[in-house]
Structure formats: C-alpha cells, structure tokens
C-alpha atoms as a PDB file:
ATOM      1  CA  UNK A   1     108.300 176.236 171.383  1.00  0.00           C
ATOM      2  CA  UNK A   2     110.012 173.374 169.072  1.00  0.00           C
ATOM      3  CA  UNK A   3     113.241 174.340 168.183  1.00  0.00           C
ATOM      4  CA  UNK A   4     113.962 171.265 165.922  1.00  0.00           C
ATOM      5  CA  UNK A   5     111.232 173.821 164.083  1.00  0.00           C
ATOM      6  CA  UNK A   6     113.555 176.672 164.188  1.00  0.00           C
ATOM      7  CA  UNK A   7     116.620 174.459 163.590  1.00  0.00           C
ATOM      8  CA  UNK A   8     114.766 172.947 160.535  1.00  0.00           C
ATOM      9  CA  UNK A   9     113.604 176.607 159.255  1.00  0.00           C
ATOM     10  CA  UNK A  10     117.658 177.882 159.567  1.00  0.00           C
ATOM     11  CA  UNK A  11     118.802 174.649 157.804  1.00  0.00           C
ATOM     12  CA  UNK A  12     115.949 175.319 154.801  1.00  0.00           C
ATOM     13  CA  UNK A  13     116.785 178.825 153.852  1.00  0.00           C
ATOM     14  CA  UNK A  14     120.297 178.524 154.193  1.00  0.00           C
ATOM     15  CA  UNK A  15     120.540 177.797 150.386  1.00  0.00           C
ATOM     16  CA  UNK A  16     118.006 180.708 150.137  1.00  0.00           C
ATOM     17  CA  UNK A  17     119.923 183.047 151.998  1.00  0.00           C
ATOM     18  CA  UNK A  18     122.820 182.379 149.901  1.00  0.00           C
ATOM     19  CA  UNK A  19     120.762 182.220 146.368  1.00  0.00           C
ATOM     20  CA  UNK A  20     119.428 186.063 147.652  1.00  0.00           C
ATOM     21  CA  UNK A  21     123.075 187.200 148.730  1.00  0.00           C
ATOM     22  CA  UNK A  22     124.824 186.560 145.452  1.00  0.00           C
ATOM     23  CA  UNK A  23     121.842 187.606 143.658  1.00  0.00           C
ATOM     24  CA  UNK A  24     122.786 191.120 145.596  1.00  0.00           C
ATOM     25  CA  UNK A  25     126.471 190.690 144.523  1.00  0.00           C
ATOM     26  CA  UNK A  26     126.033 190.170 140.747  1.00  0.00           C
ATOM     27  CA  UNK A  27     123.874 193.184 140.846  1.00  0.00           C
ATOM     28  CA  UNK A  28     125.941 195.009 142.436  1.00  0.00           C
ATOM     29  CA  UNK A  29     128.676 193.950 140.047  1.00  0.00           C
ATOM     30  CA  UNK A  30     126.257 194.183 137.184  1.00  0.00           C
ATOM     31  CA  UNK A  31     125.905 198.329 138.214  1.00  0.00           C
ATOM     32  CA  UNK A  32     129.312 199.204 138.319  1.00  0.00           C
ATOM     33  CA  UNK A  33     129.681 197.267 134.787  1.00  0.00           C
ATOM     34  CA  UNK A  34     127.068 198.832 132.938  1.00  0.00           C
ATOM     35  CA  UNK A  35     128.369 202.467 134.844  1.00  0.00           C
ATOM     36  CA  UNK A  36     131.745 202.014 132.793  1.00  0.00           C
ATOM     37  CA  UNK A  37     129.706 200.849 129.481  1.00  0.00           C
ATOM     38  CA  UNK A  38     127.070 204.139 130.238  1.00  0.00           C
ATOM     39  CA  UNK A  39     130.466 206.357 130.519  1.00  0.00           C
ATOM     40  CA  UNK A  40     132.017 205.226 127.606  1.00  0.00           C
ATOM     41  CA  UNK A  41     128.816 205.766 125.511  1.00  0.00           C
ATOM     42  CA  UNK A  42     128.797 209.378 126.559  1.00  0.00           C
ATOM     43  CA  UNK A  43     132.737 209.896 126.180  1.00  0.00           C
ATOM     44  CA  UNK A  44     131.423 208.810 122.215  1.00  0.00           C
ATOM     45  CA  UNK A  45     128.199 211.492 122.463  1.00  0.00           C
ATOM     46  CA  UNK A  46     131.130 214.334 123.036  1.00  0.00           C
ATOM     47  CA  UNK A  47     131.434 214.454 126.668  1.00  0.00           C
ATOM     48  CA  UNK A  48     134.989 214.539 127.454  1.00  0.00           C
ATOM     49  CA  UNK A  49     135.248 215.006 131.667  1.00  0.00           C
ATOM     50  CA  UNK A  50     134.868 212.280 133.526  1.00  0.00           C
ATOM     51  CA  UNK A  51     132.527 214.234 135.642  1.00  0.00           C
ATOM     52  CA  UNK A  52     129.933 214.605 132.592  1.00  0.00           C
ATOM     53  CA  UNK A  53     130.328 210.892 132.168  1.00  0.00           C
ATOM     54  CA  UNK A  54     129.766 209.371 135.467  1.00  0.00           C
ATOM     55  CA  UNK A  55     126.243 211.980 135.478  1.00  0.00           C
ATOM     56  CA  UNK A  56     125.213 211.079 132.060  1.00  0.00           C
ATOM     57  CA  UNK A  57     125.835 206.905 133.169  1.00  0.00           C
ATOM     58  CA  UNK A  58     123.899 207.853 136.594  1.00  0.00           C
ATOM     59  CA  UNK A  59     120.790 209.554 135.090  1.00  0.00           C
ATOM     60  CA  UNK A  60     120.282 206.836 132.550  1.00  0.00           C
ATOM     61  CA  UNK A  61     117.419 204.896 132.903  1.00  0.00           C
ATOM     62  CA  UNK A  62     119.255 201.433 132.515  1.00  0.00           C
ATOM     63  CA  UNK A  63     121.604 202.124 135.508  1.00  0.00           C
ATOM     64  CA  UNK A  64     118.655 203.850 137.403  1.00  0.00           C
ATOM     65  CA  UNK A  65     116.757 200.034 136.826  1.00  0.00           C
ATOM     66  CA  UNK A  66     119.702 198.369 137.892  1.00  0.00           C
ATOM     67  CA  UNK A  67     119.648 200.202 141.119  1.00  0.00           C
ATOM     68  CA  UNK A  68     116.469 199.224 142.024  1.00  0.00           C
ATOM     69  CA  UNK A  69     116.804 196.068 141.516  1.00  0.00           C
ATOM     70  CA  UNK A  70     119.840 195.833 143.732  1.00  0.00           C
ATOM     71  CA  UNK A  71     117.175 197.301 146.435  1.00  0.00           C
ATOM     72  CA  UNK A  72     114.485 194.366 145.756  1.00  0.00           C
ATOM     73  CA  UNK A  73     118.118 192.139 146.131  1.00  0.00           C
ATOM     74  CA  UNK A  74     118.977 193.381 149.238  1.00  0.00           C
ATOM     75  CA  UNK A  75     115.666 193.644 150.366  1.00  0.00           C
ATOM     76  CA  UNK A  76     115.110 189.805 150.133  1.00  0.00           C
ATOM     77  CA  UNK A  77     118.593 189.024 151.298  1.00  0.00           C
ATOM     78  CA  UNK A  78     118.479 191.233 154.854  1.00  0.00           C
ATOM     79  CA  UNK A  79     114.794 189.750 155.270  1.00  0.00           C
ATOM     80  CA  UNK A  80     116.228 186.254 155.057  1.00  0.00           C
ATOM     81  CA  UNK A  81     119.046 187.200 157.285  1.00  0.00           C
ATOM     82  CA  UNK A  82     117.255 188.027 160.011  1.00  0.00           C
ATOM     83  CA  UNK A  83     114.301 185.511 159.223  1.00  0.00           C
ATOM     84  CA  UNK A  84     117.435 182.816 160.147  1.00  0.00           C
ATOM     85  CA  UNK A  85     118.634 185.265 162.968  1.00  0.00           C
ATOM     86  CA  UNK A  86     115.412 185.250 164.829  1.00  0.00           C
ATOM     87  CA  UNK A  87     115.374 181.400 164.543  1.00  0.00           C
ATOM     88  CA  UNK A  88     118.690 181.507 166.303  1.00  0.00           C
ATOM     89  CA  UNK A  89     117.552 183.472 168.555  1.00  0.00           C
ATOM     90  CA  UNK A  90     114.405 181.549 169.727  1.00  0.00           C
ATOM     91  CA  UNK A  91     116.712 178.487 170.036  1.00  0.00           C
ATOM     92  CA  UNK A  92     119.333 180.221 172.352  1.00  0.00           C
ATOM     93  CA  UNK A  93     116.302 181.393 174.576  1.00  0.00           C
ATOM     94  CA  UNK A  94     114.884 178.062 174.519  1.00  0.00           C
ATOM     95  CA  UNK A  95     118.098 176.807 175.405  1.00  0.00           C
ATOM     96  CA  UNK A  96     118.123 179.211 178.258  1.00  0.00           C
ATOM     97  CA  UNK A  97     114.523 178.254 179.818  1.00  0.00           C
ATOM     98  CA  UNK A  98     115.399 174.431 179.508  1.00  0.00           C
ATOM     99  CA  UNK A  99     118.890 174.896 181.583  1.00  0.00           C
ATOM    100  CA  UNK A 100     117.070 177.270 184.235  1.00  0.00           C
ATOM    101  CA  UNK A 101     114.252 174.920 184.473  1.00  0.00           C
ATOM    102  CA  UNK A 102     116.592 171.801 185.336  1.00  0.00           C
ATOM    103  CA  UNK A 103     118.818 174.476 187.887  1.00  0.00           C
ATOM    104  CA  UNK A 104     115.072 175.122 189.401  1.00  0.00           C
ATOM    105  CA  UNK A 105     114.978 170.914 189.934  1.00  0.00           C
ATOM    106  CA  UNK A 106     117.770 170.295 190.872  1.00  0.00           C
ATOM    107  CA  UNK A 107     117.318 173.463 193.667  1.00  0.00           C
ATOM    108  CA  UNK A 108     114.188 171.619 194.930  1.00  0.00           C
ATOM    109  CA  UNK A 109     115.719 168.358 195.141  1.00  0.00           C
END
C-alpha cells in the first residue's frame, strides 16, 4: 500500500467533494424556492388553503424534477465522501502496520 497514493487521492477530490456538496445545497435551496413560486401559482388557479397549495407545488412536474436531481446531487456527494473516507482509512491502517512492525523490531532487538 502507498499512502502518499491515498493522501494524493484525498487532496484531489477535496475541491470535488466540495463542487458536489454545494451542488446538493443550491438544489436543495432551488426546491424549496420553486415550492413557494408552485404555491403561489395555485393560490392564483383558485386554491385558497395552504394545504391545496403545498399538494398542487408537490405533484408538479418541475418540483418532482428538482427532486431528483437533488438525489443524483447527493448521490455524487455521499460517494465522494466516503471515496475520501476510505482513503483515510487505508492511511490510518497503514499507519497502524508500520508502528506495529517497528514495536515487532524493536521486541527482537
């Protein structure tokens, strides 16, 4: 194992990782947005309850796209998370083999 490889692989998706994340956040923003634009377009159609609203903005097709493309978002964003996660990982354990193999030395010095 090389961890300058893992190291190096953390360090490169970092910007990734953070390009995915507030990719997920705009979305997210973008939902509740277009939600309050949705509701106000039905309050104009004739429904009056908020209840009516919110289900009319929900079962439109434009907020129904939105939410799946805060999915792909988050999708890419917890893959990259753990992609980094596992590097960390594989460094700690690496870090753990080195220091027993130099306790093992010394003990046979």
């Amino acid at each position: 194992m090389n961890p300058e490889e893992h190291a190096n692989f953390i360090a490169q998706n970092a910007h990734r990782y953070a390009s995915a994340k507030s990719d997920r956040i705009g979305k997210e923003l973008s939902i509740k947005s277009a939600k309050a634009i949705l509701m106000k377009r039905s309050a104009l159609d004739g429904f009056t309850q908020i209840a009516a609203q919110e289900r009319e903005a929900m079962a439109d097709q434009e907020y129904i796209d939105l939410i799946k493309a805060l999915q792909a978002s988050i999708k890419a964003e917890e893959t990259l998370k753990y992609e980094i996660e596992a590097s960390r990982l594989l460094i700690d354990i690496w870090r753990t083999r080195e220091a027993s193999e130099r306790l093992g030395i010394r003990a046979h010095e």
